[in-house]
N, C-alpha and C. Protein backbone atom coordinates (compact mmCIF):
# COMPACT_ATOMS: atom_id res chain seq x y z
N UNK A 1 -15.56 7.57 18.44
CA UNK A 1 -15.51 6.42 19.36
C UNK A 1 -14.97 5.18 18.64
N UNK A 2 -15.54 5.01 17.69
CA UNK A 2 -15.51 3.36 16.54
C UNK A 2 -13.90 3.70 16.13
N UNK A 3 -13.31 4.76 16.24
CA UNK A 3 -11.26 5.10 15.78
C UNK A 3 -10.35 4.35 17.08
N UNK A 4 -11.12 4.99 18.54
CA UNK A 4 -10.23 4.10 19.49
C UNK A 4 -10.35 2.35 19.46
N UNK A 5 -11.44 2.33 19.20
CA UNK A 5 -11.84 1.06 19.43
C UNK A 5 -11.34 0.00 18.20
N UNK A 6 -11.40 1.00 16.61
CA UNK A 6 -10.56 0.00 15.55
C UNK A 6 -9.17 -0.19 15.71
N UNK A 7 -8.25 1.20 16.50
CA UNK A 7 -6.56 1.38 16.88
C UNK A 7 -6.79 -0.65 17.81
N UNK A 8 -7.44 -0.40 18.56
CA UNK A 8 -7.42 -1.17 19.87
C UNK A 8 -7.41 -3.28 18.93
N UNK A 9 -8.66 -2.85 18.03
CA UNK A 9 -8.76 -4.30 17.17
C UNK A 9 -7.46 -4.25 16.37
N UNK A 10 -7.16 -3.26 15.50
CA UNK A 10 -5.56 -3.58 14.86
C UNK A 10 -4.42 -4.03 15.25
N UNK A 11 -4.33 -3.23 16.17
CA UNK A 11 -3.13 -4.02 17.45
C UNK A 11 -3.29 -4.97 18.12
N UNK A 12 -4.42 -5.82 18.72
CA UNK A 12 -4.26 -7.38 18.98
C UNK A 12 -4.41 -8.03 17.47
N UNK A 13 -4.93 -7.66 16.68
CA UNK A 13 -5.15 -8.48 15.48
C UNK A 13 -3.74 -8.64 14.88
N UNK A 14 -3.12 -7.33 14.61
CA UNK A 14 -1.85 -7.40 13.84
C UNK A 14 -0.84 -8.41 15.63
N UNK A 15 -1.17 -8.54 16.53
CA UNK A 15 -0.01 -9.20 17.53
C UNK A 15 -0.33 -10.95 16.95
N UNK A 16 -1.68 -11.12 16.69
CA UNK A 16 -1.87 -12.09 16.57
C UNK A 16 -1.43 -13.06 15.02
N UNK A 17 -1.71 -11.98 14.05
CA UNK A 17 -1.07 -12.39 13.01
C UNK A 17 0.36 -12.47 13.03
N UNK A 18 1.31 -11.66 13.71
CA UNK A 18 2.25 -11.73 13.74
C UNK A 18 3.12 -13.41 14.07
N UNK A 19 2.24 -13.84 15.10
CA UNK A 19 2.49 -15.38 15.63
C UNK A 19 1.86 -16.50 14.72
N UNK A 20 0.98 -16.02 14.19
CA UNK A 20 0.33 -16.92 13.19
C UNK A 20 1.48 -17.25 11.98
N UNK A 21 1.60 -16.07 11.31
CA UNK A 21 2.63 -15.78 10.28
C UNK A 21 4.41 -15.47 10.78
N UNK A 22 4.55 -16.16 11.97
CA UNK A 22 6.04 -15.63 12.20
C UNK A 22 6.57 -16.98 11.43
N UNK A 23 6.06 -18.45 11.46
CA UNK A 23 7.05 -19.21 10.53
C UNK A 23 6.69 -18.70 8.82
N UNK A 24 6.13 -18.32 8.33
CA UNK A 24 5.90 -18.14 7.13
C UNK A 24 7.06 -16.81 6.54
N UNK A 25 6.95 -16.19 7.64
CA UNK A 25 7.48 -14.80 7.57
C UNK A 25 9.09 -15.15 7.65
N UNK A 26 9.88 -15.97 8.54
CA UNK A 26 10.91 -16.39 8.13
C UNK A 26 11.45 -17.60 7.29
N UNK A 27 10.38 -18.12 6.87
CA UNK A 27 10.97 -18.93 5.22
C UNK A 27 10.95 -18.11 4.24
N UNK A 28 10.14 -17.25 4.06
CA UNK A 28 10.54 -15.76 2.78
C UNK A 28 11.29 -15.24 2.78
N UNK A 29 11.79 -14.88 4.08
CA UNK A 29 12.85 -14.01 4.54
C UNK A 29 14.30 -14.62 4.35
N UNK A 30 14.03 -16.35 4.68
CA UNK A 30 15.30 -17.20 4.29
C UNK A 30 15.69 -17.15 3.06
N UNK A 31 14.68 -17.41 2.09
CA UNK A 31 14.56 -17.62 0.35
C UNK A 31 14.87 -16.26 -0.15
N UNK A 32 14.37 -14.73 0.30
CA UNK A 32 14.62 -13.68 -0.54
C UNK A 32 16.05 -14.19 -0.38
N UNK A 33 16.90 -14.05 0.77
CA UNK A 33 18.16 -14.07 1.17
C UNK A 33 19.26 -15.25 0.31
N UNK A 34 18.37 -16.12 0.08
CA UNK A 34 19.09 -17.28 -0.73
C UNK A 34 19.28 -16.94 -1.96
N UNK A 35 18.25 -15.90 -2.50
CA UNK A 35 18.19 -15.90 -3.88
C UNK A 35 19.24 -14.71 -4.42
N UNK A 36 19.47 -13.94 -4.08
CA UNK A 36 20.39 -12.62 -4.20
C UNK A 36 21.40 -11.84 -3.01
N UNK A 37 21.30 -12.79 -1.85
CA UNK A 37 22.01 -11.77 -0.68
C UNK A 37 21.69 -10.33 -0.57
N UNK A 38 20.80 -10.00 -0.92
CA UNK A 38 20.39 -8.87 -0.68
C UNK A 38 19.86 -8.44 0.37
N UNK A 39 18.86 -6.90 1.11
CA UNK A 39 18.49 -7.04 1.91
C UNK A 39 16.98 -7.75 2.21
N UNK A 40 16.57 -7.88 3.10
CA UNK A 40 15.29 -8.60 3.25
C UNK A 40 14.08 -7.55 2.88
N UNK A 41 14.02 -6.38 4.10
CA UNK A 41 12.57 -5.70 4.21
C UNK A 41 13.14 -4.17 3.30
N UNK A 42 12.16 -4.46 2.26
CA UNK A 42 12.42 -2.98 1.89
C UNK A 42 11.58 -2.23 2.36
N UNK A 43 12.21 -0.88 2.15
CA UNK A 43 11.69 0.59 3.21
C UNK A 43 11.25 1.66 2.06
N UNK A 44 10.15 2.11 1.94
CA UNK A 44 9.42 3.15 1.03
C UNK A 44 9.08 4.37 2.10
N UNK A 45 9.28 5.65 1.17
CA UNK A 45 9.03 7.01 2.63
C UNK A 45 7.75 6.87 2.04
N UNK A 46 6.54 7.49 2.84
CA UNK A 46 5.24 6.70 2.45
C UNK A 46 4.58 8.00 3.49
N UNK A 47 3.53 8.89 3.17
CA UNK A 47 2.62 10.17 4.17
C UNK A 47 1.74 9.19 4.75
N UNK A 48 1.44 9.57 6.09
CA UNK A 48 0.58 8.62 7.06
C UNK A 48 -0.43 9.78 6.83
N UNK A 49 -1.15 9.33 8.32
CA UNK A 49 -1.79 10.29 8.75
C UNK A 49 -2.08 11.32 9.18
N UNK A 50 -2.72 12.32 8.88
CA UNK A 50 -2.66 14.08 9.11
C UNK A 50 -0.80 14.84 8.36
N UNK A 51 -0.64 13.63 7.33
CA UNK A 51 0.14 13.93 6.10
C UNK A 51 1.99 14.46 7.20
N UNK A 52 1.97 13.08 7.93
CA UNK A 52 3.12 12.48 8.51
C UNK A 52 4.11 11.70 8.10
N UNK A 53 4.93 11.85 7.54
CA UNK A 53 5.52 11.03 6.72
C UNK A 53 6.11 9.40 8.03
N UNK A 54 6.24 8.52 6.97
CA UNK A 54 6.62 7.33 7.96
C UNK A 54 7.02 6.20 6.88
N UNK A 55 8.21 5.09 7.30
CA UNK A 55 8.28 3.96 6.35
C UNK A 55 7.49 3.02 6.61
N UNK A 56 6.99 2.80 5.48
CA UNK A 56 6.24 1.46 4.83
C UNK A 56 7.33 0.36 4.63
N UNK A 57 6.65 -1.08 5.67
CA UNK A 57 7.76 -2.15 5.49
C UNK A 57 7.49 -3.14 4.07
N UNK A 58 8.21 -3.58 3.39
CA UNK A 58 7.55 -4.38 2.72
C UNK A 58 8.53 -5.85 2.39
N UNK A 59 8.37 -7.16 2.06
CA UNK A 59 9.82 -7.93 1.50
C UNK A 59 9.88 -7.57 0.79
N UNK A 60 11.13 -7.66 0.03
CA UNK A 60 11.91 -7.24 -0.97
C UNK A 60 11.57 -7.95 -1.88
N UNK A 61 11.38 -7.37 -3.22
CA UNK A 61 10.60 -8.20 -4.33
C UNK A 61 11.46 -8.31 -5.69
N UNK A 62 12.48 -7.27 -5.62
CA UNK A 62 13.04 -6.58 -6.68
C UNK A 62 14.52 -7.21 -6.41
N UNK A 63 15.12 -6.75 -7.74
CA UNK A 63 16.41 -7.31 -7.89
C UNK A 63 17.01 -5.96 -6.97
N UNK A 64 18.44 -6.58 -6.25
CA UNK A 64 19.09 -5.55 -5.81
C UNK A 64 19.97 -4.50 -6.52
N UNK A 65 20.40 -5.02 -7.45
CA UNK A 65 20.60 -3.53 -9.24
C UNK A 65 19.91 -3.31 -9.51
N UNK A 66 18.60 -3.22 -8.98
CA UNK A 66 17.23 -2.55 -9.82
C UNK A 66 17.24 -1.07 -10.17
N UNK A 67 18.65 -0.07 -9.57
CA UNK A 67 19.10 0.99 -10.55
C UNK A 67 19.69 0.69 -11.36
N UNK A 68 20.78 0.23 -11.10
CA UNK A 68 21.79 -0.21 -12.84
C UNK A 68 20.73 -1.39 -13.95
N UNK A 69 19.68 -1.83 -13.42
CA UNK A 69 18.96 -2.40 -14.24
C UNK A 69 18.05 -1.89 -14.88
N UNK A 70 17.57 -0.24 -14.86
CA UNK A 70 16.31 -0.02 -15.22
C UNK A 70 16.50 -0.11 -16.54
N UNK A 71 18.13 0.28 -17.52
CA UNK A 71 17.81 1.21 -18.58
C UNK A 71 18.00 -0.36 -19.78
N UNK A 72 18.04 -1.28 -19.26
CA UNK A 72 18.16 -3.24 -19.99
C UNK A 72 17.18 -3.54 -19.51
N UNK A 73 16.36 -3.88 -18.38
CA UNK A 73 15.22 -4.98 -17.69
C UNK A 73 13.70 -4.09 -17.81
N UNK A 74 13.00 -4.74 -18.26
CA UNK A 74 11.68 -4.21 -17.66
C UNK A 74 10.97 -4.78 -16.38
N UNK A 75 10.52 -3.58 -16.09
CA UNK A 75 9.45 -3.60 -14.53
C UNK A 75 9.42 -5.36 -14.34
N UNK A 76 9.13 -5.99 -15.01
CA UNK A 76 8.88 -7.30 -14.81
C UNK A 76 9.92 -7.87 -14.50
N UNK A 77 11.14 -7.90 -15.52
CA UNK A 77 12.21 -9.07 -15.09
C UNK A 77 13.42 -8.43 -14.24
N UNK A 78 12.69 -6.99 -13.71
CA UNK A 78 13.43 -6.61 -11.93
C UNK A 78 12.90 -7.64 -10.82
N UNK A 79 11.60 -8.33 -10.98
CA UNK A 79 11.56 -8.67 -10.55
C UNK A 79 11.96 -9.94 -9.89
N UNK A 80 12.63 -10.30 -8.76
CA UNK A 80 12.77 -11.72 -8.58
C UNK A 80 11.99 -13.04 -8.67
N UNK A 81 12.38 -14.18 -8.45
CA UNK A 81 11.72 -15.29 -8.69
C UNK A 81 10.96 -15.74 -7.03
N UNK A 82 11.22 -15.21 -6.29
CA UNK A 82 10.60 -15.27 -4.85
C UNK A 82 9.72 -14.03 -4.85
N UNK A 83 10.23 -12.84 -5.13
CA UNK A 83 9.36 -11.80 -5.42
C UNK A 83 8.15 -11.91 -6.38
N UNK A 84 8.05 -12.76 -7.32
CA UNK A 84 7.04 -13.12 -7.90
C UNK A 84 5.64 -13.67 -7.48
N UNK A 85 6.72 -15.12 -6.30
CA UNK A 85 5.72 -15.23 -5.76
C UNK A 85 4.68 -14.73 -4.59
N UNK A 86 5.76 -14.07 -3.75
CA UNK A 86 5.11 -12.99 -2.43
C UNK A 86 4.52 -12.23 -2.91
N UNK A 87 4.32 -11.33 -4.34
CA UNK A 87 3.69 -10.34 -4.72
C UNK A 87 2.31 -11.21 -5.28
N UNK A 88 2.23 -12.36 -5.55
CA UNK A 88 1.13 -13.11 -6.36
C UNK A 88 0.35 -13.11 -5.09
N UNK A 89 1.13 -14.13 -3.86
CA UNK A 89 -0.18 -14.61 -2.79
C UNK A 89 0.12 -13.33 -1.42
N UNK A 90 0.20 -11.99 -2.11
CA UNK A 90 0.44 -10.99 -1.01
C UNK A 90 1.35 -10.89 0.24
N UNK A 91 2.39 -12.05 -0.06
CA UNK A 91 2.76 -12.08 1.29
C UNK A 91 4.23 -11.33 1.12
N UNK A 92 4.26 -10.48 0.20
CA UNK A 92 5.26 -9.43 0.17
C UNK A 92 4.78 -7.94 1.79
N UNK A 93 3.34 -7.94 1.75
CA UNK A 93 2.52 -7.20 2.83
C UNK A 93 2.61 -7.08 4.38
N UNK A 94 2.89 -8.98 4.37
CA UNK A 94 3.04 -9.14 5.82
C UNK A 94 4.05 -8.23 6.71
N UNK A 95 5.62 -7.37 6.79
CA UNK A 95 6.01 -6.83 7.23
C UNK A 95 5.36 -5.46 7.65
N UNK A 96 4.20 -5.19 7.19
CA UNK A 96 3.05 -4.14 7.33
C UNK A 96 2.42 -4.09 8.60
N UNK A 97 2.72 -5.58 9.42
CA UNK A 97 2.15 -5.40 10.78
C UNK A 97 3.15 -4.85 11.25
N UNK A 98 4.06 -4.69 11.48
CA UNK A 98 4.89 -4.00 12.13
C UNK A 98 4.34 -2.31 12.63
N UNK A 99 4.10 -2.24 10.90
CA UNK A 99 3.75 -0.73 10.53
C UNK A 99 2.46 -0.64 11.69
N UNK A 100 1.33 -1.72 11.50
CA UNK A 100 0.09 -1.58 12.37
C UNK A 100 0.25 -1.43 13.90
N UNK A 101 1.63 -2.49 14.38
CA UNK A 101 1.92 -2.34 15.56
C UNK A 101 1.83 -0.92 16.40
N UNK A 102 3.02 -0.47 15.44
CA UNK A 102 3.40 0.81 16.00
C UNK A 102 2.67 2.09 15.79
N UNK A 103 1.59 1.72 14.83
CA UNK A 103 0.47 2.38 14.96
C UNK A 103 0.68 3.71 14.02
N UNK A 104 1.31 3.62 12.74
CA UNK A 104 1.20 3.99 11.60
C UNK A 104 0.45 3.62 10.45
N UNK A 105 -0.18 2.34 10.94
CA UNK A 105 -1.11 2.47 10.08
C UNK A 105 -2.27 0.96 10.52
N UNK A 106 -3.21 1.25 9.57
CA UNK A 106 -4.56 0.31 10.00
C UNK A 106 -4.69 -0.72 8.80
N UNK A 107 -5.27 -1.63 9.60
CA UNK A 107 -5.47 -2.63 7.99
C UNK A 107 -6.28 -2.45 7.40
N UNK A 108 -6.99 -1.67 7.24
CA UNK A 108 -7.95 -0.87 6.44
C UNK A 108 -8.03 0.64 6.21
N UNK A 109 -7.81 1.04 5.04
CA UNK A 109 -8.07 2.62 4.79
C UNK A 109 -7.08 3.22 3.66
N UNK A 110 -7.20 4.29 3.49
CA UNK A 110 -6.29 4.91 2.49
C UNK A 110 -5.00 4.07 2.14
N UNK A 111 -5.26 3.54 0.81
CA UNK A 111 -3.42 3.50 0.66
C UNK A 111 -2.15 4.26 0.98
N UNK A 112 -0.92 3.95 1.66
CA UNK A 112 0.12 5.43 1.87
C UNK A 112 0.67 5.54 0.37
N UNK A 113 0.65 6.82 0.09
CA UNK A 113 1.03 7.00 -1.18
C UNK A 113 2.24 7.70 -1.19
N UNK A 114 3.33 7.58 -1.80
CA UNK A 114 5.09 8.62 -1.78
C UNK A 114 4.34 10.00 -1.54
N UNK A 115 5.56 10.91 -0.64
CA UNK A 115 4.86 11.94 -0.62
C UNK A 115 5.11 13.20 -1.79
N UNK A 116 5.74 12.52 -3.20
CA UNK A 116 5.06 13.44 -4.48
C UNK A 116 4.16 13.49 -4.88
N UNK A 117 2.89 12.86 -4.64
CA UNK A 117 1.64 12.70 -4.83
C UNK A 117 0.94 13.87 -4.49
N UNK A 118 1.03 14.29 -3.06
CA UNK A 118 0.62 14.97 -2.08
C UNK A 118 1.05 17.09 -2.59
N UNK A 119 1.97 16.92 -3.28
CA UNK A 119 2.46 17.89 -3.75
C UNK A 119 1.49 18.87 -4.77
N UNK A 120 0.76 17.89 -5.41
CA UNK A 120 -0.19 17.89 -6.38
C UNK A 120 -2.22 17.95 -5.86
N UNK A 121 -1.80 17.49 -4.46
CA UNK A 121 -3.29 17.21 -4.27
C UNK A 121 -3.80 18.73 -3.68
N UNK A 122 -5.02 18.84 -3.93
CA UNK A 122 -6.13 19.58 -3.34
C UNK A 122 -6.26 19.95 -1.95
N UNK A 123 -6.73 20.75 -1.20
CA UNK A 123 -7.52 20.61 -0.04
C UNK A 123 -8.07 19.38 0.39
N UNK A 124 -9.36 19.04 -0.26
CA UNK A 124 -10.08 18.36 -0.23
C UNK A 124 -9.39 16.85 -0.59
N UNK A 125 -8.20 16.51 -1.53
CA UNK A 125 -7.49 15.37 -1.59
C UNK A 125 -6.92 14.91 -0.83
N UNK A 126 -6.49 15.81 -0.01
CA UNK A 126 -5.29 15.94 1.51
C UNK A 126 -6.54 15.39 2.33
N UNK A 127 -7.69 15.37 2.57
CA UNK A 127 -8.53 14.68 4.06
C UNK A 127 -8.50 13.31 3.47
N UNK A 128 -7.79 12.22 2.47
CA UNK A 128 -7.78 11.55 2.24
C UNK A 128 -6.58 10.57 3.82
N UNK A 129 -5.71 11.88 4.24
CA UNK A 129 -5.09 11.69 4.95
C UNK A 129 -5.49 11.75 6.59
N UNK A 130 -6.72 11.46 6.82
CA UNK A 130 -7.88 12.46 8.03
C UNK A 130 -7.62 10.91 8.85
N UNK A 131 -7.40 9.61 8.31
CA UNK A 131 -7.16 8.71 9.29
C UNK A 131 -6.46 7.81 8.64
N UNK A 132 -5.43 6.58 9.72
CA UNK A 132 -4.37 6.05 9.25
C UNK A 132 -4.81 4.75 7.99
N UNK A 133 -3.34 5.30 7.04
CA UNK A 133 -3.56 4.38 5.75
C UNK A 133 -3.40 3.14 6.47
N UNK A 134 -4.10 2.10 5.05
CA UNK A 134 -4.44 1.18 5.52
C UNK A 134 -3.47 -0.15 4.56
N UNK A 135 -3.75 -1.15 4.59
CA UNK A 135 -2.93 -2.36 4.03
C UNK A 135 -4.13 -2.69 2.81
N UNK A 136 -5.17 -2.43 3.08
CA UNK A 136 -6.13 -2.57 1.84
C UNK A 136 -7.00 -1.24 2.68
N UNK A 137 -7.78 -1.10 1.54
CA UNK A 137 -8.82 0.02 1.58
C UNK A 137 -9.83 -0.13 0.53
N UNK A 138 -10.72 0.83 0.66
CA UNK A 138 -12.16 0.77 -0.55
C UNK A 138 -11.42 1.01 -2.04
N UNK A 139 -10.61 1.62 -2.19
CA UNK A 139 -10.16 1.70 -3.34
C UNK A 139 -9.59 0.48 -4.22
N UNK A 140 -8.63 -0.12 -3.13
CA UNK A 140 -8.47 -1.26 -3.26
C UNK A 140 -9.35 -2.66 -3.77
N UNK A 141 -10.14 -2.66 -2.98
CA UNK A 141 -11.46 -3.86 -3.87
C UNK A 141 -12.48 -3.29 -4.32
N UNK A 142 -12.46 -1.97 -5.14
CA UNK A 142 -13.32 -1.21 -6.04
C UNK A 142 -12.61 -1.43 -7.35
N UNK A 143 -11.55 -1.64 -7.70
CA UNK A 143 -10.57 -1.97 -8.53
C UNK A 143 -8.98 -1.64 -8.76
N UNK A 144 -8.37 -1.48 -7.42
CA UNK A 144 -7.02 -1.73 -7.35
C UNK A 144 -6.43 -0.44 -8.18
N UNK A 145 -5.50 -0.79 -9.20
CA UNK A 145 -4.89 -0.45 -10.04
C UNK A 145 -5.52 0.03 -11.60
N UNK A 146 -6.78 -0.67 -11.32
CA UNK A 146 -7.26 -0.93 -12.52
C UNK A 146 -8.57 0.73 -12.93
N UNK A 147 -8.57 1.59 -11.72
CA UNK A 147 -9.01 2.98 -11.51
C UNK A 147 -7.87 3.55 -11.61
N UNK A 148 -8.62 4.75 -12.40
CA UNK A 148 -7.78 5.98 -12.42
C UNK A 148 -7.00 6.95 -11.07
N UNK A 149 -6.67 7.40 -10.93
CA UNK A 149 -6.25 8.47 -9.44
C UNK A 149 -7.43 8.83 -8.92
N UNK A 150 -8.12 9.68 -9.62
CA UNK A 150 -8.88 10.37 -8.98
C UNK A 150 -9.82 9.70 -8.53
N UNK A 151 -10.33 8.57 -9.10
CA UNK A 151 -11.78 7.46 -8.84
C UNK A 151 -10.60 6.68 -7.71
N UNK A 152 -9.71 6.59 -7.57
CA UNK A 152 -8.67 5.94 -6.12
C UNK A 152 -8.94 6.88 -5.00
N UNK A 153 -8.98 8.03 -5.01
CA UNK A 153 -8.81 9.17 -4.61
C UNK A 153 -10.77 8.95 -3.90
N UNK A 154 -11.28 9.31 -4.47
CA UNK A 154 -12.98 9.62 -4.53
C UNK A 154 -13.11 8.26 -3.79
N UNK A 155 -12.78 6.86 -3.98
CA UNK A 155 -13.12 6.01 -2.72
C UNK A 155 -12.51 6.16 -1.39
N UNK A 156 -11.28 6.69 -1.56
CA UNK A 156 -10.37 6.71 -0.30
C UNK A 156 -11.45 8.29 0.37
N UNK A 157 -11.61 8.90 0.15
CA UNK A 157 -12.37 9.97 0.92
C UNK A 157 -14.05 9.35 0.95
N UNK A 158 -14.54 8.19 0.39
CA UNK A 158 -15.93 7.97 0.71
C UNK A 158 -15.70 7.14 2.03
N UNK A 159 -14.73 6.63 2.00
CA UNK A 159 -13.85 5.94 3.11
C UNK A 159 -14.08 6.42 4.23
N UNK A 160 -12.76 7.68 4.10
CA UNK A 160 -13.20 8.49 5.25
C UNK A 160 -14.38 8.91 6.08
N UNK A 161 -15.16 9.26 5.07
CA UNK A 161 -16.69 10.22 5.30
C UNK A 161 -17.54 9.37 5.88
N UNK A 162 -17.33 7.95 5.85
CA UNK A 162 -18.20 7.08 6.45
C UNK A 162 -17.44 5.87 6.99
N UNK A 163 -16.32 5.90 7.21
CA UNK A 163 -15.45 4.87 8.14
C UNK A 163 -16.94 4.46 9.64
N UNK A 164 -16.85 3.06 9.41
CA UNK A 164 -17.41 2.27 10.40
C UNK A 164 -17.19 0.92 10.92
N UNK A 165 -17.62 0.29 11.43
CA UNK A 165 -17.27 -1.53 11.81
C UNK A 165 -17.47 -1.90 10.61
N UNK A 166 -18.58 -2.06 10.01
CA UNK A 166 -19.24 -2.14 9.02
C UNK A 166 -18.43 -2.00 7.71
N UNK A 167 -18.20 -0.71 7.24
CA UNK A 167 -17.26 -0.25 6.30
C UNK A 167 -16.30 -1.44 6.45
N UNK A 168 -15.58 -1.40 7.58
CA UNK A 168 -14.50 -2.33 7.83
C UNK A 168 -14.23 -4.00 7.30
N UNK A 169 -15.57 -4.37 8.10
CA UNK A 169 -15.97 -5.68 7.50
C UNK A 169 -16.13 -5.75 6.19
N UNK A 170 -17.06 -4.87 6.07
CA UNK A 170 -16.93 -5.39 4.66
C UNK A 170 -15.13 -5.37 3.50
N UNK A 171 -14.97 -4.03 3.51
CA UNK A 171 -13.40 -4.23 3.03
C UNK A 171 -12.80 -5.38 3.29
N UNK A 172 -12.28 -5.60 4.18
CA UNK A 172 -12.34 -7.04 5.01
C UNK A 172 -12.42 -8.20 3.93
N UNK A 173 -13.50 -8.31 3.88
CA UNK A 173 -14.21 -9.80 3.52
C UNK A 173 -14.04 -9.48 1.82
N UNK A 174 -14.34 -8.46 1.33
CA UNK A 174 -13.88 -8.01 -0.72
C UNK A 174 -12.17 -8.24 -0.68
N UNK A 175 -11.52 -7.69 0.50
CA UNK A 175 -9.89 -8.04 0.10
C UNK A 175 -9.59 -9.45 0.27
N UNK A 176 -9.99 -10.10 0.66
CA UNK A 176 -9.59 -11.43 1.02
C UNK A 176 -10.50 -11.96 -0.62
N UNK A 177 -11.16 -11.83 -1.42
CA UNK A 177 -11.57 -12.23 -2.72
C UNK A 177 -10.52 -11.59 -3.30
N UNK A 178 -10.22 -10.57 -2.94
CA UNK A 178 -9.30 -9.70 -4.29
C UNK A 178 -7.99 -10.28 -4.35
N UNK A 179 -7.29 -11.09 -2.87
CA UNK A 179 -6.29 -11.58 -3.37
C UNK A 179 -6.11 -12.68 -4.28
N UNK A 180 -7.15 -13.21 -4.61
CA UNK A 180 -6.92 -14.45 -5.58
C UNK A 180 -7.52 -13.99 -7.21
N UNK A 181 -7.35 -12.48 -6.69
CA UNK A 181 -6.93 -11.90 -8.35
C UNK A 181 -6.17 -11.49 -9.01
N UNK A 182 -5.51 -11.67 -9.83
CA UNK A 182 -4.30 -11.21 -10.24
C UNK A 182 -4.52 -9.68 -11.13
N UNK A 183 -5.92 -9.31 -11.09
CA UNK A 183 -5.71 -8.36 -11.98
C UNK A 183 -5.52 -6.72 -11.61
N UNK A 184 -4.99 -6.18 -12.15
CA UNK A 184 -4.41 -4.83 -11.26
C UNK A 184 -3.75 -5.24 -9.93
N UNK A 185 -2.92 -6.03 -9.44
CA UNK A 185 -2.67 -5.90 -8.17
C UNK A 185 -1.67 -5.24 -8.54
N UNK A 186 -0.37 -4.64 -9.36
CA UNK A 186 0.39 -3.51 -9.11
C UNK A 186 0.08 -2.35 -10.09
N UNK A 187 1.42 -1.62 -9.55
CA UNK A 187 1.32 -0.31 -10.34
C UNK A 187 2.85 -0.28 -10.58
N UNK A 188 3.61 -0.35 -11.68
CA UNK A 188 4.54 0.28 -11.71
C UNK A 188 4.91 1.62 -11.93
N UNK A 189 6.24 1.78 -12.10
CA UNK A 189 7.15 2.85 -11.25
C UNK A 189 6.95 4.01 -12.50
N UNK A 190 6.32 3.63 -13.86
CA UNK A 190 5.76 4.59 -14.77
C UNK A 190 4.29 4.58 -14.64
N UNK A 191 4.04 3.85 -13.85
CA UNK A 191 2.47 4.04 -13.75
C UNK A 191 1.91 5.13 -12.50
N UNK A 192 3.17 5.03 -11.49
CA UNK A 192 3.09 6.29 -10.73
C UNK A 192 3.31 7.57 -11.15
N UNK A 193 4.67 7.77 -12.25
CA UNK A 193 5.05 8.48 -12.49
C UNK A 193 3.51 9.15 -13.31
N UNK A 194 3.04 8.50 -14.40
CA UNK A 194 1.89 8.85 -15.34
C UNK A 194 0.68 9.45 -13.66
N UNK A 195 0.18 8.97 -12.90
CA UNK A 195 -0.61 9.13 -11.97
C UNK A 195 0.07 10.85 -11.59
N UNK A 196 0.94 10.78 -11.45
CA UNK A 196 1.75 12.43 -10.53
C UNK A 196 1.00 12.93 -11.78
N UNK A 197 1.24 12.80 -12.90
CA UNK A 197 0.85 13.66 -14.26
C UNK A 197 0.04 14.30 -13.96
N UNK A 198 -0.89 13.44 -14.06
CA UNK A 198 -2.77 13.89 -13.81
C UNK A 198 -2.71 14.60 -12.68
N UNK A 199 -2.40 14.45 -11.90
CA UNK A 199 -2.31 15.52 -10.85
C UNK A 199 -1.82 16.82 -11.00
N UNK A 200 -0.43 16.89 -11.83
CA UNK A 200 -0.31 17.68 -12.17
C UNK A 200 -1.02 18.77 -12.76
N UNK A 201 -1.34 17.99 -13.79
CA UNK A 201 -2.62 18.81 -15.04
C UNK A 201 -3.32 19.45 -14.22
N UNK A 202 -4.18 18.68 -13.32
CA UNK A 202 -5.09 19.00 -12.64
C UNK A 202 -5.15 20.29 -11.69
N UNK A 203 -4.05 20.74 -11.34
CA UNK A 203 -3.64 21.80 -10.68
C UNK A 203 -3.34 22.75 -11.22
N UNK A 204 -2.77 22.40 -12.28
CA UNK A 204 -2.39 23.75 -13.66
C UNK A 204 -3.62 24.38 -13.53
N UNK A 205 -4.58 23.32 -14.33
CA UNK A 205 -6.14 23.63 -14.56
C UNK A 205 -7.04 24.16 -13.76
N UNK A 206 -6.83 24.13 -12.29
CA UNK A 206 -7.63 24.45 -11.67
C UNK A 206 -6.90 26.21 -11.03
N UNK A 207 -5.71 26.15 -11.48
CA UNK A 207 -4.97 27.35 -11.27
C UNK A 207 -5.70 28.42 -12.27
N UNK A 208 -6.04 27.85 -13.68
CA UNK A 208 -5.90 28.29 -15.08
C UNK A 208 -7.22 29.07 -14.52
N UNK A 209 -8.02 28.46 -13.93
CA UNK A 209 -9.51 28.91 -13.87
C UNK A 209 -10.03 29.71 -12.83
């Protein structure tokens, strides 16, 4: 019952933020554009729910040679000088209502993770996918980046197992503290890569046995 009724709060909430944040949303959008001519919203393939694949919107944070730049720049100075700051006060995220609109995803719940992740997961890792990812989740203000996979993993399914109003609120009210932290809020693109690892292992191992 509490799934129709959160679809139903996401979608006026995300219509409403949308108007709240539509001038904010096009001065970022002016400035990425000023700063590199590049494109505005970048697009990540990203597994939804019941392991659906779908794009994740996000602004563009990164330099637009950020291939011809990997093997000179580090993770850091791909990054732009507007991208710095949308990734600091989250408002790289905001194109995510879109995502909520159309009802790929909730502002609360599982992170969408690339679907090489998924390649590697379990039975039991896959019901991580049992309802739509979210823009923050328990994993998220349990410690971000700053947990391993599997302890990411183990909140995103305590998530599941007990999704409520409640659950909600609270996430809610810990993400709105967590943005004025800077610590773990990313993961880079070797920090995913290292994350697939463990997964990997983990499957060898559980093959081995």
């Amino acid at each position: 019952m509490y799934i129709k009724f959160k679809r139903l709060i996401d979608f006026i909430l995300a219509v409403i933020l949308m108007i709240i944040f539509s001038i904010p949303m096009l001065i970022v959008a002016i400035c990425i554009k000023l700063e590199d001519r590049g494109p505005i919203i970048y697009k990540s393939k990203r597994m939804g729910k019941n392991l659906k694949e779908f794009y994740v919107y996000k602004f563009r944070s990164m330099k637009t040679e950020r291939e011809e730049l990997k093997s000179s720049l580090s993770h850091e100075e791909m990054v732009t000088k507007v991208g710095k700051f949308i990734r600091k006060t989250s408002l790289d995220e905001l194109p995510q209502l879109f995502n909520i609109i159309k009802g790929e995803m909730s502002f609360i719940g599982p992170r969408p993770w690339i679907p090489e992740y998924y390649v590697w997961f379990t039975d039991e890792q896959k019901r991580r996918t049992k309802v739509l990812p979210g823009i923050s989740g328990l994993a998220q203000v349990k410690g971000r980046n700053g947990i391993n996979i599997f302890k990411k993993i183990e909140y995103d399914l305590e998530y599941v197992d007990n999704i409520s109003l409640l659950m909600d609120i609270k996430c809610v009210w810990l993400t709105i503290i967590t943005v004025f932290k800077k610590d773990n809020a990313e993961i880079s693109e070797q920090g995913i890569k290292e994350e697939i690892k463990e997964l990997k292992e983990q499957k060898k191992y559980k093959r081995a046995i």
